[in-house]
Protein backbone atom coordinates (compact mmCIF):
# COMPACT_ATOMS: atom_id res chain seq x y z
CA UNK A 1 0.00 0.00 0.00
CA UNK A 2 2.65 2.39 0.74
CA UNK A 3 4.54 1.49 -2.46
CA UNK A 4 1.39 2.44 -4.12
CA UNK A 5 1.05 5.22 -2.76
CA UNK A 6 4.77 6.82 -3.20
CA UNK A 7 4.32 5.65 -6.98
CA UNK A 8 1.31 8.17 -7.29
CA UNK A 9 3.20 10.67 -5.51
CA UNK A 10 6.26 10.48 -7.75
CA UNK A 11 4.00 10.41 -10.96
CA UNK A 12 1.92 13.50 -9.98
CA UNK A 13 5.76 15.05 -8.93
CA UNK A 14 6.79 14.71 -12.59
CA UNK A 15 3.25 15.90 -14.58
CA UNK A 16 4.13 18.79 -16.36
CA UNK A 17 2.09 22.13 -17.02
CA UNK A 18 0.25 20.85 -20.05
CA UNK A 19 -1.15 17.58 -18.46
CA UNK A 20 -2.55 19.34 -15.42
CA UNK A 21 -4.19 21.86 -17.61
CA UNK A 22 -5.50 18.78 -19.37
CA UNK A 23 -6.73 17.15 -16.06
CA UNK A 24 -8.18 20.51 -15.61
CA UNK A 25 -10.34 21.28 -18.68
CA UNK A 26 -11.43 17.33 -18.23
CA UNK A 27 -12.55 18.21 -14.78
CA UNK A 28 -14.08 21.28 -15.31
CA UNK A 29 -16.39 19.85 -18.08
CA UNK A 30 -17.99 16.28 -16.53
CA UNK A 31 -17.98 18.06 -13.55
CA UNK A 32 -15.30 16.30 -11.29
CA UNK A 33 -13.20 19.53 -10.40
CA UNK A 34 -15.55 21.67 -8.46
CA UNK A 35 -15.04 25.85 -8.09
CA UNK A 36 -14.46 27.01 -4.91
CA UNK A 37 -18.03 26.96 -3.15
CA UNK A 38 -17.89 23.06 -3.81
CA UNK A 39 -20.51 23.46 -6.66
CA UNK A 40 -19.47 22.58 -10.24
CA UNK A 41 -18.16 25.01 -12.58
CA UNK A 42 -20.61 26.59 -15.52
CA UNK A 43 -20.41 25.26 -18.58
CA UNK A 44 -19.71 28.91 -20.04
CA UNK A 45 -16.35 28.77 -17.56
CA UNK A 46 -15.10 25.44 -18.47
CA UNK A 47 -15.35 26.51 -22.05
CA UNK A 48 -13.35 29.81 -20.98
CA UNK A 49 -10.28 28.25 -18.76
CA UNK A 50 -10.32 25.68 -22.19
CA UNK A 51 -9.28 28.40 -24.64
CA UNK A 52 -7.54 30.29 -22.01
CA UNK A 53 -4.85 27.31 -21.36
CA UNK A 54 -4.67 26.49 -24.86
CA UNK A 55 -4.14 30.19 -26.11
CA UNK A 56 -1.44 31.05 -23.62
CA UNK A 57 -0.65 28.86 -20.55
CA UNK A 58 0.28 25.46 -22.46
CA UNK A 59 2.32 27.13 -25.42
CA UNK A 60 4.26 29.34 -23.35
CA UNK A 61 4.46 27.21 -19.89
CA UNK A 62 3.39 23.42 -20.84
CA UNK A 63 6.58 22.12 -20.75
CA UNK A 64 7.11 23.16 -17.28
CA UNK A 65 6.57 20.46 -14.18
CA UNK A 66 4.58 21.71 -11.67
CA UNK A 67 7.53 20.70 -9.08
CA UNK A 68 10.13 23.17 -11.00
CA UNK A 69 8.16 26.07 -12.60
CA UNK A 70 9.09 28.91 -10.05
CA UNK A 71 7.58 32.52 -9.24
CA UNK A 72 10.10 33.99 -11.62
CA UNK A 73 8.80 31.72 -14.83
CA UNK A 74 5.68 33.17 -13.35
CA UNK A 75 6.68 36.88 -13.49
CA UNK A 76 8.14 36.49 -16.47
CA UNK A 77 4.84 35.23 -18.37
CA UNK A 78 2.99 37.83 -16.92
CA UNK A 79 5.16 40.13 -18.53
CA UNK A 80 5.41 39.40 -21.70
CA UNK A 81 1.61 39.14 -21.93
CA UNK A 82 2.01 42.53 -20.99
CA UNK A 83 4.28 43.45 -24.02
CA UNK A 84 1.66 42.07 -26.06
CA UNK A 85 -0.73 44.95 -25.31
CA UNK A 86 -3.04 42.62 -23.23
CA UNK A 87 -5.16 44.16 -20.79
CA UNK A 88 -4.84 43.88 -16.96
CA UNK A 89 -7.97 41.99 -16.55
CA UNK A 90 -7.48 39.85 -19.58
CA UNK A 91 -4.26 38.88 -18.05
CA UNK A 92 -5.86 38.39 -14.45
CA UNK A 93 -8.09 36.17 -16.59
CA UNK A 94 -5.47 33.68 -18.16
CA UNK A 95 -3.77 33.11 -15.08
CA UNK A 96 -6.58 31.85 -13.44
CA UNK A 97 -7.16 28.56 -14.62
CA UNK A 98 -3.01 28.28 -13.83
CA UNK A 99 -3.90 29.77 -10.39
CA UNK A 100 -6.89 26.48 -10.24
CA UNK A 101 -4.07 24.19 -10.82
CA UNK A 102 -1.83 25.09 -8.51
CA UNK A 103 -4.72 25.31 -5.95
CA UNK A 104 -5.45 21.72 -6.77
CA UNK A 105 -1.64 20.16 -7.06
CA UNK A 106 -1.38 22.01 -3.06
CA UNK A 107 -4.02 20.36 -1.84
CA UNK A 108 -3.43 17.04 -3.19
CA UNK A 109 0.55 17.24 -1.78
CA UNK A 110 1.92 17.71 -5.05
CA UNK A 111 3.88 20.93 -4.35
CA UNK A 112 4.66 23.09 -1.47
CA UNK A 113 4.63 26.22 -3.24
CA UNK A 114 2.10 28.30 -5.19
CA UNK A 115 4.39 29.82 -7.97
CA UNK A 116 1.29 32.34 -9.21
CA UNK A 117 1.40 34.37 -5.66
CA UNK A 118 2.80 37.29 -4.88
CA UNK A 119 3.25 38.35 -8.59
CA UNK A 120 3.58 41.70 -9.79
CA UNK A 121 0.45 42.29 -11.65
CA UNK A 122 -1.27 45.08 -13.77
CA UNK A 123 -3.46 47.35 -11.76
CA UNK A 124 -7.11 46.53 -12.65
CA UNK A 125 -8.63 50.00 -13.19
CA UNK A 126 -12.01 49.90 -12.27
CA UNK A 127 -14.69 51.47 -14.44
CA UNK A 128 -17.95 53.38 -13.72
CA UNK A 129 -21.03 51.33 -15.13
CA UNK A 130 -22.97 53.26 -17.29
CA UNK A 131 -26.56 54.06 -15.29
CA UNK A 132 -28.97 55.67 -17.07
CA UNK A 133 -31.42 57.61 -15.27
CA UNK A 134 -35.25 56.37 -14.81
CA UNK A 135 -36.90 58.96 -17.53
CA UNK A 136 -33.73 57.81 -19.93
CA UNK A 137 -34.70 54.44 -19.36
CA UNK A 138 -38.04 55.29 -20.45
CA UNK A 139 -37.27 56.77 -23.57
CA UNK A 140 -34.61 54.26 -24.39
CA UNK A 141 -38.03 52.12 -24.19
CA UNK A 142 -40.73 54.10 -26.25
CA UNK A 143 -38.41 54.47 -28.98
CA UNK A 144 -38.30 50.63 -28.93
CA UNK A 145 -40.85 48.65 -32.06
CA UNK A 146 -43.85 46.71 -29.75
CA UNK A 147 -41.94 43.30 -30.25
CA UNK A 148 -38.79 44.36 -28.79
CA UNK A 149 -39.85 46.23 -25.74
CA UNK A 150 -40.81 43.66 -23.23
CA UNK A 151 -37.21 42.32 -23.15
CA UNK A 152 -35.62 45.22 -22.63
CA UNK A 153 -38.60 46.11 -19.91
CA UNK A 154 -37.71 43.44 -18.56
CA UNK A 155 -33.97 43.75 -18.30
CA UNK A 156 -33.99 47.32 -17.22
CA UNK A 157 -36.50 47.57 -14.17
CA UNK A 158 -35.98 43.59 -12.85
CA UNK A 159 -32.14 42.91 -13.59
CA UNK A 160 -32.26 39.73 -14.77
CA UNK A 161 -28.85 38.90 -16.42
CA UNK A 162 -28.89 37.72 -20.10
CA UNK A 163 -28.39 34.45 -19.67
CA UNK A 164 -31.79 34.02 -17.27
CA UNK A 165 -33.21 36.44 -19.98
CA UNK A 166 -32.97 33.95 -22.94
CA UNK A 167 -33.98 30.77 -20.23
CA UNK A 168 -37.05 32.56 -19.21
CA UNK A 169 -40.53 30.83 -19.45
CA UNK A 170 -44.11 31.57 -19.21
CA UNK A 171 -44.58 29.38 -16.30
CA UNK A 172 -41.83 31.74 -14.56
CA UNK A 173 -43.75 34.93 -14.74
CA UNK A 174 -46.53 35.42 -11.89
CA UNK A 175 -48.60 38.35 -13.17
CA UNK A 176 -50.55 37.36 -10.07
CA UNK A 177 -48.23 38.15 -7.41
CA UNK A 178 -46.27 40.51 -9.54
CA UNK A 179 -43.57 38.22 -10.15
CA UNK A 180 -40.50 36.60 -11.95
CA UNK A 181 -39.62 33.56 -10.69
CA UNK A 182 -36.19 33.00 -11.96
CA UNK A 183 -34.97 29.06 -11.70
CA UNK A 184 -32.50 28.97 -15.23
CA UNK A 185 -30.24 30.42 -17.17
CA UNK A 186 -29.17 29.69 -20.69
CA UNK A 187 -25.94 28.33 -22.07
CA UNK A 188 -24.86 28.64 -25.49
CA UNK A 189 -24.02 25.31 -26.05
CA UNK A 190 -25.79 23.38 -23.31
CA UNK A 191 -28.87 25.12 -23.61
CA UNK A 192 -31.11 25.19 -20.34
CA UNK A 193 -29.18 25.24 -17.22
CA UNK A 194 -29.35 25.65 -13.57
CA UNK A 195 -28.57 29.22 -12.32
CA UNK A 196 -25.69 30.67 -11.59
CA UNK A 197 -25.47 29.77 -7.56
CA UNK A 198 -27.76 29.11 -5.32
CA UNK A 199 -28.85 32.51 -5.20
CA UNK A 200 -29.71 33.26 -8.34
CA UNK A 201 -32.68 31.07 -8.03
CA UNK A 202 -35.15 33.91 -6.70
CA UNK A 203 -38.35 35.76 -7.13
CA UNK A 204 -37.72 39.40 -8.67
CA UNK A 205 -41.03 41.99 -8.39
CA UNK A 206 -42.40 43.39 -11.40
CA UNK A 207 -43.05 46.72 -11.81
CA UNK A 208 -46.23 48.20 -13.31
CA UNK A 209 -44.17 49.02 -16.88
CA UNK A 210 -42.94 45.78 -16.84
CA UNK A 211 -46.20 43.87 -16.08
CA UNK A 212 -47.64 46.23 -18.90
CA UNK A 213 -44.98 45.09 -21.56
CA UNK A 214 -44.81 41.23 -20.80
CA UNK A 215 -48.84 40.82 -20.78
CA UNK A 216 -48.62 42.49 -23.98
CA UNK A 217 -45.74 40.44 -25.52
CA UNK A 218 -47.98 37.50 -24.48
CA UNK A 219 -50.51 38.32 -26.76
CA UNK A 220 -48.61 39.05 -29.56
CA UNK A 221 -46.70 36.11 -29.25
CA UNK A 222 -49.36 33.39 -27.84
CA UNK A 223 -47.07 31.37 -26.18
CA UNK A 224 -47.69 29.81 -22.71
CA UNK A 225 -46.63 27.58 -20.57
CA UNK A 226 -42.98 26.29 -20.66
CA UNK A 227 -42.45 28.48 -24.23
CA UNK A 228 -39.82 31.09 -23.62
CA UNK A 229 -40.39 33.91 -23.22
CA UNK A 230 -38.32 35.92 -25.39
CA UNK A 231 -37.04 32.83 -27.47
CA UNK A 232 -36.96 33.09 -31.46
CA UNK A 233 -38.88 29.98 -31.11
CA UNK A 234 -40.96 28.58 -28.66
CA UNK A 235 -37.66 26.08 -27.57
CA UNK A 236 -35.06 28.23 -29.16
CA UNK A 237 -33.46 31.09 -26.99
CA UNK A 238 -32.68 34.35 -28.88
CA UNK A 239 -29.37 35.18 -30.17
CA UNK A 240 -27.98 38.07 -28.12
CA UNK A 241 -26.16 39.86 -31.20
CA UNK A 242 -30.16 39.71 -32.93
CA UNK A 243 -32.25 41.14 -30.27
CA UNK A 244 -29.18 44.23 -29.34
CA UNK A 245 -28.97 44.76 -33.34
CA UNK A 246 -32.96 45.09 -33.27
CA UNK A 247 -32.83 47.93 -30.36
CA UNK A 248 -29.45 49.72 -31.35
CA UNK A 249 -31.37 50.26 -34.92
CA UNK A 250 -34.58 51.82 -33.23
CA UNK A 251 -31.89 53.80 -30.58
CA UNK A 252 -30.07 55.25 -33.75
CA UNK A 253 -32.94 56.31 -35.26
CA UNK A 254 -34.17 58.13 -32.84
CA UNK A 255 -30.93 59.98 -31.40
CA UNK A 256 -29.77 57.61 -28.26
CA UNK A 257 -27.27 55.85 -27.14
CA UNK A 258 -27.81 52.40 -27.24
CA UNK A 259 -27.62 50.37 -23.76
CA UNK A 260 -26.30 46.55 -23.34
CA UNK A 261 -28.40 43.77 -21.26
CA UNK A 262 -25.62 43.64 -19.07
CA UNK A 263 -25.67 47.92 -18.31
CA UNK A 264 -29.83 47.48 -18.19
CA UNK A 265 -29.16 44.91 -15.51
CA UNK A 266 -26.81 47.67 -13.58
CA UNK A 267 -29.76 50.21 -14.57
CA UNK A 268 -32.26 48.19 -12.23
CA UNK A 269 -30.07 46.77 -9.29
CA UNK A 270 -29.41 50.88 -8.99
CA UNK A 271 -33.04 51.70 -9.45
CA UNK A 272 -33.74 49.46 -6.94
CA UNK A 273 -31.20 51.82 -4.49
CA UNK A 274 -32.01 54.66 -5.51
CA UNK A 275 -35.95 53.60 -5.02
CA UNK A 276 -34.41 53.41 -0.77
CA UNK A 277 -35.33 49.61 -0.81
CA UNK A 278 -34.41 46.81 1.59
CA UNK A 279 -30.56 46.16 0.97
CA UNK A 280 -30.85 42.54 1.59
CA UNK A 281 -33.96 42.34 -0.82
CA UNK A 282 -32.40 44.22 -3.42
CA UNK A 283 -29.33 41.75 -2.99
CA UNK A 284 -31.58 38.70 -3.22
CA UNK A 285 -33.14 40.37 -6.30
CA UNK A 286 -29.52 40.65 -7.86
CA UNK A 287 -28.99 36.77 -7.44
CA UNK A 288 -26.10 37.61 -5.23
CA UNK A 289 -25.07 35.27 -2.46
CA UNK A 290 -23.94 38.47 -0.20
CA UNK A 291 -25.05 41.73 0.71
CA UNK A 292 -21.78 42.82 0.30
CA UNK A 293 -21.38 41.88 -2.92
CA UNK A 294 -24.29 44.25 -4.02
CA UNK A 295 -23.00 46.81 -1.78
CA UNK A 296 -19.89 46.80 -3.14
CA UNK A 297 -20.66 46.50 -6.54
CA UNK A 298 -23.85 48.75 -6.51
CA UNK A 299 -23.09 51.53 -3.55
CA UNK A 300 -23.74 54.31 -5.58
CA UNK A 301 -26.73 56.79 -6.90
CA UNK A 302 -27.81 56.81 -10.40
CA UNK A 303 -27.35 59.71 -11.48
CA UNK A 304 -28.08 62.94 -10.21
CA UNK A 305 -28.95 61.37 -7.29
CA UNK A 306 -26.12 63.08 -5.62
CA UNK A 307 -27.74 66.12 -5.86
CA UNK A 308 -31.05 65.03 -4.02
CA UNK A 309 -28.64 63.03 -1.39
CA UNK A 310 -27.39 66.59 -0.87
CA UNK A 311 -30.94 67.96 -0.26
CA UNK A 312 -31.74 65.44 2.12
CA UNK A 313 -28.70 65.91 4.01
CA UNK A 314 -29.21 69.52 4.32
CA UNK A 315 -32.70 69.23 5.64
CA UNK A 316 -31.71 66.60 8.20
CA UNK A 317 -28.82 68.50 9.50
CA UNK A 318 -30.67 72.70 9.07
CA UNK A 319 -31.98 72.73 12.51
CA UNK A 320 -35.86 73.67 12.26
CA UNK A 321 -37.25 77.05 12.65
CA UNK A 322 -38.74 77.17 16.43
CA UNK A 323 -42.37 78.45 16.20
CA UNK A 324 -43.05 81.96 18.28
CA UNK A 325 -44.46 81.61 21.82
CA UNK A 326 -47.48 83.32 22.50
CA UNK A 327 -45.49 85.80 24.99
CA UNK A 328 -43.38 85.99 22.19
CA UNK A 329 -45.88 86.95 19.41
CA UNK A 330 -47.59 89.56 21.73
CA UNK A 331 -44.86 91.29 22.94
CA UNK A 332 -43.15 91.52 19.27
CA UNK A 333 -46.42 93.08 17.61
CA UNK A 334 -45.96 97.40 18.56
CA UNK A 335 -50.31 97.60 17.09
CA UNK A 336 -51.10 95.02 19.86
CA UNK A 337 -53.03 97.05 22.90
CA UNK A 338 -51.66 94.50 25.39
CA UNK A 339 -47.95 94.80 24.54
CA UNK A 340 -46.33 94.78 27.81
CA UNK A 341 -45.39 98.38 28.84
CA UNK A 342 -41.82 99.60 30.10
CA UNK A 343 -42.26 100.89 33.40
CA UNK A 344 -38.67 102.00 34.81
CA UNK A 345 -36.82 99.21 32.55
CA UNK A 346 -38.73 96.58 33.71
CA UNK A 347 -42.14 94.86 32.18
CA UNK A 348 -45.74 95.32 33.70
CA UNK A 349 -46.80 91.75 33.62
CA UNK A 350 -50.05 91.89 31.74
CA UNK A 351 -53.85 91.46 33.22
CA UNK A 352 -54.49 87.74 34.22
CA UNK A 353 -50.41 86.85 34.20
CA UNK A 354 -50.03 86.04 37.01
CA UNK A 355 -53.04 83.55 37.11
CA UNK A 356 -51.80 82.05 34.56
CA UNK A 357 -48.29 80.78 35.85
CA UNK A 358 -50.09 77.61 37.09
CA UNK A 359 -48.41 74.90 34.84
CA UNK A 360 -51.01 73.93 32.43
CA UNK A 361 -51.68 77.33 31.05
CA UNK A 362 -48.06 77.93 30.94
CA UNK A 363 -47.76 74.74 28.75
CA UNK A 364 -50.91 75.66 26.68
CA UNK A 365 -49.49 79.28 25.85
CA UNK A 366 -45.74 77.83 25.04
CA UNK A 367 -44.46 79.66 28.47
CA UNK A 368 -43.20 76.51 29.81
């Protein structure tokens, strides 16, 4: 048994770069390598880390064993993607199916050291999303043919991402309750799949303009059921390049900027913010697993919301004008016949004052 075992150790010792990225890609497709949160990875990243290894890591590092290859070999791959005019997150991106195998070959005893730590890497700059106000939204929409409008309704007031877009059906939408019940997304090769995590399986309100749209689309469409909603067929999810080319005609035609599904999703999640909603709903809503993922990817105002965050702030912290006393209103009005009089630098109290210094008339007229 032992023998056994120290032959497996000295065989995984000698694999080189280019068999564990093939170990890898086998893995992360039939499901035997699982992500981080012990769930399997999606389809649409197994395809990615695929290209990814065969693109860069293999050709320049494959030859490698994952014993030997050092921080340095590392550094020095990094770099030269650099000279290539990649971006910083593109690199981040290639590097982290490496980063999965060396998490793996760790575990497993293979090696002691992670040679993709500690690296000098390219700043990721990060980038405002673009947020388009509430009344933009709505024109984006009117200028929008009938057929087109409900999906883009849809994405812009209930974030859905694209993906749960094109795996929507009719038995998902609760016009009932006000509803979308989102259990799928859509894969471009697989086709139906299971969301994204655990959270992303969720119930999203619908707001009035999107209620308006879908029952509409319905109609047009006459599909029920488990028909999708928004699918080119009944069983056939749109094509994402179609249904953008569709709106970014109508948008040029009528003088605006055309948005992306993806920005329309960051359009709502903000909405949703800006609207002074439940942080933990609007996070559920989102399909994220954390508040603090929505908070820090969504804590800020759409905009121009800084301006009415200023106006609130200002009225909370302008102390309020007090209202005159009674005393105060009568002695401050010179036409009033029962002014107080100066007599010697000191007041005359007037008729009845002194009768009413008992404590609830002193409350009632604001002397107390």
């Amino acid at each position: 048994m032992f023998y056994r075992a120290a032959t497996r150790t000295s065989a995984s010792l000698g694999a080189t770069i280019a068999e564990a990225a093939e170990v890898l890609i086998a893995g992360v497709h039939d499901g035997t390598i699982l992500d981080r949160t012990g769930k399997p990875y999606k389809p649409s990243t197994a395809r990615g880390y695929e290209q990814l290894l065969h693109a860069y890591v293999i050709p320049a590092l494959g030859g490698w064993k994952l014993s030997e290859l050092q921080r340095r070999e590392v550094q020095d791959f990094v770099d030269g993607l650099r000279s290539q005019g990649l971006s910083p997150s593109t690199i981040a991106n290639i590097l982290d199916p490496l980063r999965v195998i060396f998490r793996r070959a760790i575990r497993r005893d293979e090696v002691a050291i992670d040679p993709t730590e500690n690296l000098d890497l390219p700043a990721i700059r990060g980038r405002r999303d673009r947020i388009e106000p509430p009344q933009k939204a709505h024109e984006l929409l009117a200028a929008l043919p009938d057929s087109e409008r409900a999906f883009w309704a849809t994405a812009l007031f209930c974030g859905l991402r694209r993906g749960e877009l094109r795996g929507l059906q009719w038995t998902n939408v609760d016009f009932d309750n006000g509803l979308i019940r989102v259990e799928r997304s859509w894969d471009p090769v697989k086709g139906p799949v299971d969301v994204k995590t655990g959270a992303g399986r969720r119930a999203v309100p619908m707001a009035f303009v999107v209620r308006r749209e879908l029952m509409a689309h319905q109609q047009r469409t006459q599909r029920d059921g488990t028909d999708l909603v928004f699918g080119r067929t009944k069983t056939e999810a749109f094509f994402a390049s179609t249904i953008r080319a569709r709106a970014s005609k109508a948008w040029g035609a009528a003088g605006l900027e055309p948005i992306t599904p993806h920005e329309a999703r960051h359009c709502a999640i903000s909405y949703f913010i800006a609207a002074g909603l439940d942080w933990k709903q609007i996070s559920t809503w989102a399909g994220h697993g954390d508040v603090r993922q929505t908070w820090n990817r969504y804590g800020h105002l759409v905009p121009g919301g800084e301006e009415q965050a200023r106006e609130r702030l200002d009225a909370y912290l302008t102390p309020p004008t007090p209202l005159p006393t009674v005393a105060q209103s009568v002695a401050h009005d010179p036409q009033n016949a029962e002014t107080p009089r100066q007599l010697g630098g000191s007041e005359v109290p007037l008729p009845g004052f002194e009768a009413a210094r008992s404590g609830s008339d002193l409350t009632r007229y604001g002397w107390k």
